[in-house]
Protein backbone atom coordinates (compact mmCIF):
# COMPACT_ATOMS: atom_id res chain seq x y z
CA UNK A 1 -75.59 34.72 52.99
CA UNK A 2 -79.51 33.87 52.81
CA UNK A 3 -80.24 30.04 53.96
CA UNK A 4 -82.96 28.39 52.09
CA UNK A 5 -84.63 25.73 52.67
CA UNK A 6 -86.25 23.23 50.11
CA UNK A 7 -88.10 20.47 51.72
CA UNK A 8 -89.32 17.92 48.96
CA UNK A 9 -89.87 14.44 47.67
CA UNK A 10 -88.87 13.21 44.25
CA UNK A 11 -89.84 16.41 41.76
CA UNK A 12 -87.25 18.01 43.94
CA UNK A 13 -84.77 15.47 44.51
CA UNK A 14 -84.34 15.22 40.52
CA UNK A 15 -84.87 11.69 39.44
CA UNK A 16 -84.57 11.39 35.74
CA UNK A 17 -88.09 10.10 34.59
CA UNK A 18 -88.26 5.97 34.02
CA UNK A 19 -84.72 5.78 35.91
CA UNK A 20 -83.44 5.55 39.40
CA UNK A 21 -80.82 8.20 38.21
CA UNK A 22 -81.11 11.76 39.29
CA UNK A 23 -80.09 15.60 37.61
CA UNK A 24 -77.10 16.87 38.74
CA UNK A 25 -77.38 19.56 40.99
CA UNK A 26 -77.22 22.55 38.22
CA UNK A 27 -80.06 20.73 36.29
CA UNK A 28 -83.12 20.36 39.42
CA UNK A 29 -84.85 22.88 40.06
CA UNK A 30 -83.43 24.01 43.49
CA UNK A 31 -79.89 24.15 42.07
CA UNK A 32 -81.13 26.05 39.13
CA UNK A 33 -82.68 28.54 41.54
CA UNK A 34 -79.48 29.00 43.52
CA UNK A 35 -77.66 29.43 40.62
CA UNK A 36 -79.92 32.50 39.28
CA UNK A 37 -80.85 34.09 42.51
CA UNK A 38 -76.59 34.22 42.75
CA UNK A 39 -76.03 35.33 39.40
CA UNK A 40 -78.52 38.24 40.27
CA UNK A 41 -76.59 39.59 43.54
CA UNK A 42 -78.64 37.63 46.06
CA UNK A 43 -75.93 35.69 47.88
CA UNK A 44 -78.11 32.39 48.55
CA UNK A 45 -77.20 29.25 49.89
CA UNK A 46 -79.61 26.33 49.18
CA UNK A 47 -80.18 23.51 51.06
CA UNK A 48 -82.21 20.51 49.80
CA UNK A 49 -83.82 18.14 52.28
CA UNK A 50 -85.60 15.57 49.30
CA UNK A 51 -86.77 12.41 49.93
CA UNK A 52 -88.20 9.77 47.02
CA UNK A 53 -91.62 9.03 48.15
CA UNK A 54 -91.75 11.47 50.83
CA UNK A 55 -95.52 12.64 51.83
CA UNK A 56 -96.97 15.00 53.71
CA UNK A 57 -97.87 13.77 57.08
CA UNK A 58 -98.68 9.66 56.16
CA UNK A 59 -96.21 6.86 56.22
CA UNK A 60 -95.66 4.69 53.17
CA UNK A 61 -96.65 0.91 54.05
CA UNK A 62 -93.86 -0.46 51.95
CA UNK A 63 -91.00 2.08 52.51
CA UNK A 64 -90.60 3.38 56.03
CA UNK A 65 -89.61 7.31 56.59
CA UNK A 66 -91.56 8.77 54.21
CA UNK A 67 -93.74 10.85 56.61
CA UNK A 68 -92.94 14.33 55.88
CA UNK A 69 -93.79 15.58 59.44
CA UNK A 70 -92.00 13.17 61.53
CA UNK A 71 -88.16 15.16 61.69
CA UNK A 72 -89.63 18.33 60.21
CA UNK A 73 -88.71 20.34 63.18
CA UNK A 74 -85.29 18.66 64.01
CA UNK A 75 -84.52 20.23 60.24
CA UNK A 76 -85.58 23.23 60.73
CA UNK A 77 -83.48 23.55 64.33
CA UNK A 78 -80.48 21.87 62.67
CA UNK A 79 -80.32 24.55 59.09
CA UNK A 80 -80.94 27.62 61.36
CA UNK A 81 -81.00 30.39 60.70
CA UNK A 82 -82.94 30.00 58.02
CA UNK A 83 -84.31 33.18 56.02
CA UNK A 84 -87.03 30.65 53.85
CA UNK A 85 -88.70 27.38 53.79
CA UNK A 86 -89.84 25.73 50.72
CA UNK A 87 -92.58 23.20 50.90
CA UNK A 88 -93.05 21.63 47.61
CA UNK A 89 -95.13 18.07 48.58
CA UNK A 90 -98.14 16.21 48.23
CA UNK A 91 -98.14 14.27 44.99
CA UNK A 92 -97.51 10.95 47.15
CA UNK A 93 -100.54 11.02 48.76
CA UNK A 94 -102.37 9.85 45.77
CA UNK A 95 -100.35 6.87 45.54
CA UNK A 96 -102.68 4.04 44.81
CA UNK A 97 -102.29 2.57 48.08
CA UNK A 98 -103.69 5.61 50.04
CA UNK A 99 -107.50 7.24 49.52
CA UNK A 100 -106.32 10.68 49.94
CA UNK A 101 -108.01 13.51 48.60
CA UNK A 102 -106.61 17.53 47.65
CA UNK A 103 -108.21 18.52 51.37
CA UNK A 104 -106.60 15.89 53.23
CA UNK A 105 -103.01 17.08 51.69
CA UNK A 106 -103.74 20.71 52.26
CA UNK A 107 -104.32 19.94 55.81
CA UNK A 108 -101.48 17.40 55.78
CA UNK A 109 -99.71 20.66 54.56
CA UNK A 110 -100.81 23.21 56.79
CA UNK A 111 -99.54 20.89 59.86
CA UNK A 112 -96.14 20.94 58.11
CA UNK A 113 -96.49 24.99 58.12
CA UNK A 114 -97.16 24.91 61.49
CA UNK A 115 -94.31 22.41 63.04
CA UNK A 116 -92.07 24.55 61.06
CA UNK A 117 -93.42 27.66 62.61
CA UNK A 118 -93.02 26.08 66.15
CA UNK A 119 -90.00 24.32 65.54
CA UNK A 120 -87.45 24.44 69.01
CA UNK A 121 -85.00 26.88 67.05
CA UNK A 122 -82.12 29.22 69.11
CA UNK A 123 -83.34 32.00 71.22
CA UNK A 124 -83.18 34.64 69.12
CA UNK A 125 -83.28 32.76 65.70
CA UNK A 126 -85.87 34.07 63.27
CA UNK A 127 -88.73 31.59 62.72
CA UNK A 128 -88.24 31.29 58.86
CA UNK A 129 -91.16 32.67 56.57
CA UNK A 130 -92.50 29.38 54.19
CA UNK A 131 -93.50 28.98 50.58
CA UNK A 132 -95.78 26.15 49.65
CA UNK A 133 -95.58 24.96 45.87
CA UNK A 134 -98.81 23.26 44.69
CA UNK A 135 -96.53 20.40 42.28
CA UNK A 136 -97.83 19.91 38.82
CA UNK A 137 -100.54 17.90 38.39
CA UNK A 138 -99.96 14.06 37.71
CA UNK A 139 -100.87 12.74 34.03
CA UNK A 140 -101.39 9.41 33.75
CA UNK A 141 -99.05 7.42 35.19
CA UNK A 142 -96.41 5.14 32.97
CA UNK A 143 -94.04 3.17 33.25
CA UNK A 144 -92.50 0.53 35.83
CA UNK A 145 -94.01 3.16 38.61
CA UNK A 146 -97.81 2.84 37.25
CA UNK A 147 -98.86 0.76 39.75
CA UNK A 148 -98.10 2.93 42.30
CA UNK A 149 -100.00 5.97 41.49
CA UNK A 150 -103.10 4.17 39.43
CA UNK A 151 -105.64 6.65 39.50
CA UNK A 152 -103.47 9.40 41.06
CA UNK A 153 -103.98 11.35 38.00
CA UNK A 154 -108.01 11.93 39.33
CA UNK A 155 -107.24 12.12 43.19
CA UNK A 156 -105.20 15.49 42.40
CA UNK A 157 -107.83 17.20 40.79
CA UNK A 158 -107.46 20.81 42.47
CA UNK A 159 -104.84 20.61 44.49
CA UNK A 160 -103.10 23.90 43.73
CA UNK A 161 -106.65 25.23 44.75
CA UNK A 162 -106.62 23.38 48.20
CA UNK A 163 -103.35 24.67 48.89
CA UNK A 164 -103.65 28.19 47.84
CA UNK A 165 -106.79 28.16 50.35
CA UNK A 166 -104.72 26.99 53.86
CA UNK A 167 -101.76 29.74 52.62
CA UNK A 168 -104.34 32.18 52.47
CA UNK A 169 -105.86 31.05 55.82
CA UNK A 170 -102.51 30.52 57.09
CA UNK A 171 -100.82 33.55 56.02
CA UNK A 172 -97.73 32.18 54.44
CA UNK A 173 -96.57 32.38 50.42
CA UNK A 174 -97.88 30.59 47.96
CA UNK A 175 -96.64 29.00 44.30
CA UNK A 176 -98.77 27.23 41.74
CA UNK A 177 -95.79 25.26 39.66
CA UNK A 178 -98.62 23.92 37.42
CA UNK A 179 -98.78 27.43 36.22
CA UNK A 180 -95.43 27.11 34.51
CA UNK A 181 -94.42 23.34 34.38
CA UNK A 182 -95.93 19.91 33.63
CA UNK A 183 -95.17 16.64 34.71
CA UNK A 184 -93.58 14.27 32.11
CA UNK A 185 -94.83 12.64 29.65
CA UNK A 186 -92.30 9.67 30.09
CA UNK A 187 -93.77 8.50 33.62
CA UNK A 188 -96.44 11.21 33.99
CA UNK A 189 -95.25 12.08 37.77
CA UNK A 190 -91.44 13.49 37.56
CA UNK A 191 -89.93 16.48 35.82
CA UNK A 192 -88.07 16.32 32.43
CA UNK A 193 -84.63 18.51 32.37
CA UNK A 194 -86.22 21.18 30.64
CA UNK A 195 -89.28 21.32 33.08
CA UNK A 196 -86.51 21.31 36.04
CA UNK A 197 -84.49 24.18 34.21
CA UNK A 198 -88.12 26.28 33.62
CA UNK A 199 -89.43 25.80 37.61
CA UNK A 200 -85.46 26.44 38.68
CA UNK A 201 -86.02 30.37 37.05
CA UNK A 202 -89.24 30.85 37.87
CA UNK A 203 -88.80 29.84 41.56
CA UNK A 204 -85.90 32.47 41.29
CA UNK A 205 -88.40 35.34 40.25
CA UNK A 206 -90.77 34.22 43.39
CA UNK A 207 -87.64 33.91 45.97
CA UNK A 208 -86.36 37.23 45.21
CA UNK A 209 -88.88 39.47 46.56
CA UNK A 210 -89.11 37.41 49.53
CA UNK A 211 -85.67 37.68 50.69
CA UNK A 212 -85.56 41.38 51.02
């Protein structure tokens, strides 16, 4: 059985847009891609490690844990072996408390590439191959959660080109969800069911090749 690993914040965790409710597991995206990698032979396991609010190396001021770094490694020891690591993060560095820009997540990403890469796994264990996912850009934010990302709509301006940069620097895979997916129009940050269901298959079509 392949081991996957999807490491992601909200869009991955599934909550339902303007609730704190969340898709079942056949209806978010990562369960949707287990489902059709399995129902094409592949055998997968999937194992989602999503946090609400999660970034990609920066702590919320408000909510502690959301550092995406801090634990990386522990995760990646404790799921070995692992045959692939998805990285899907970054939209909550444009929360409106933070002055991020798309170059500070990419690099905020590329350390999470490399913890992973060094992470203190079994002698022996293979040091898992990892697939960023640029999220879809925000639209304006609405809703009870506007506050929060005022203005994140403008601070993620090119962020599928930041990242595509550091995977090409970095060597590791690369996935522009914005290519096939849009945020909601509900809240403008989350994933609608039918958005979840559309990423869930074409994530499948990216894994495949990857796992051999």
């Amino acid at each position: 059985m392949r081991q996957i690993l999807v490491y992601g914040d909200s869009l991955s965790w599934g909550i339902v847009p303007l609730t704190r409710q969340r898709f079942p597991f056949d209806q978010r995206w990562p369960g949707v891609m287990e489902i059709t990698l399995n129902a094409a032979g592949r055998n997968v396991r999937v194992i989602e490690d999503c946090l609400n609010g999660r970034r990609t190396v920066w702590e919320d001021p408000f909510r502690p844990g959301r550092n995406g770094l801090i634990g990386l490694q522990q995760r990646i020891e404790a799921h070995a072996p692992l045959d692939l690591v998805i990285l899907m993060l970054g939209i909550n560095d444009f929360q409106s408390m933070h002055d991020f820009n798309v170059w500070h997540s990419s690099q905020g990403i590329a350390t999470l590439v490399n913890a992973i890469r060094s992470a203190p796994i079994e002698p022996g264990m293979p040091i898992p191959p990892v697939l960023v996912v640029a999220p879809p850009p925000l639209q304006v934010p609405k809703g009870p959660i506007a506050p929060k990302f005022l203005g994140g709509e403008k601070k993620c301006v090119g962020l599928a080109a930041a990242y595509r940069q550091v995977c090409e620097e970095l060597g590791c895979h690369f996935f522009d969800a914005g290519r096939v997916v849009t945020t909601s129009t509900v809240d403008g940050v989350h994933l609608d069911a039918d958005q979840h269901m559309t990423l869930g298959k074409a994530m499948a079509d990216c894994v495949a090749p990857l796992l051999g």
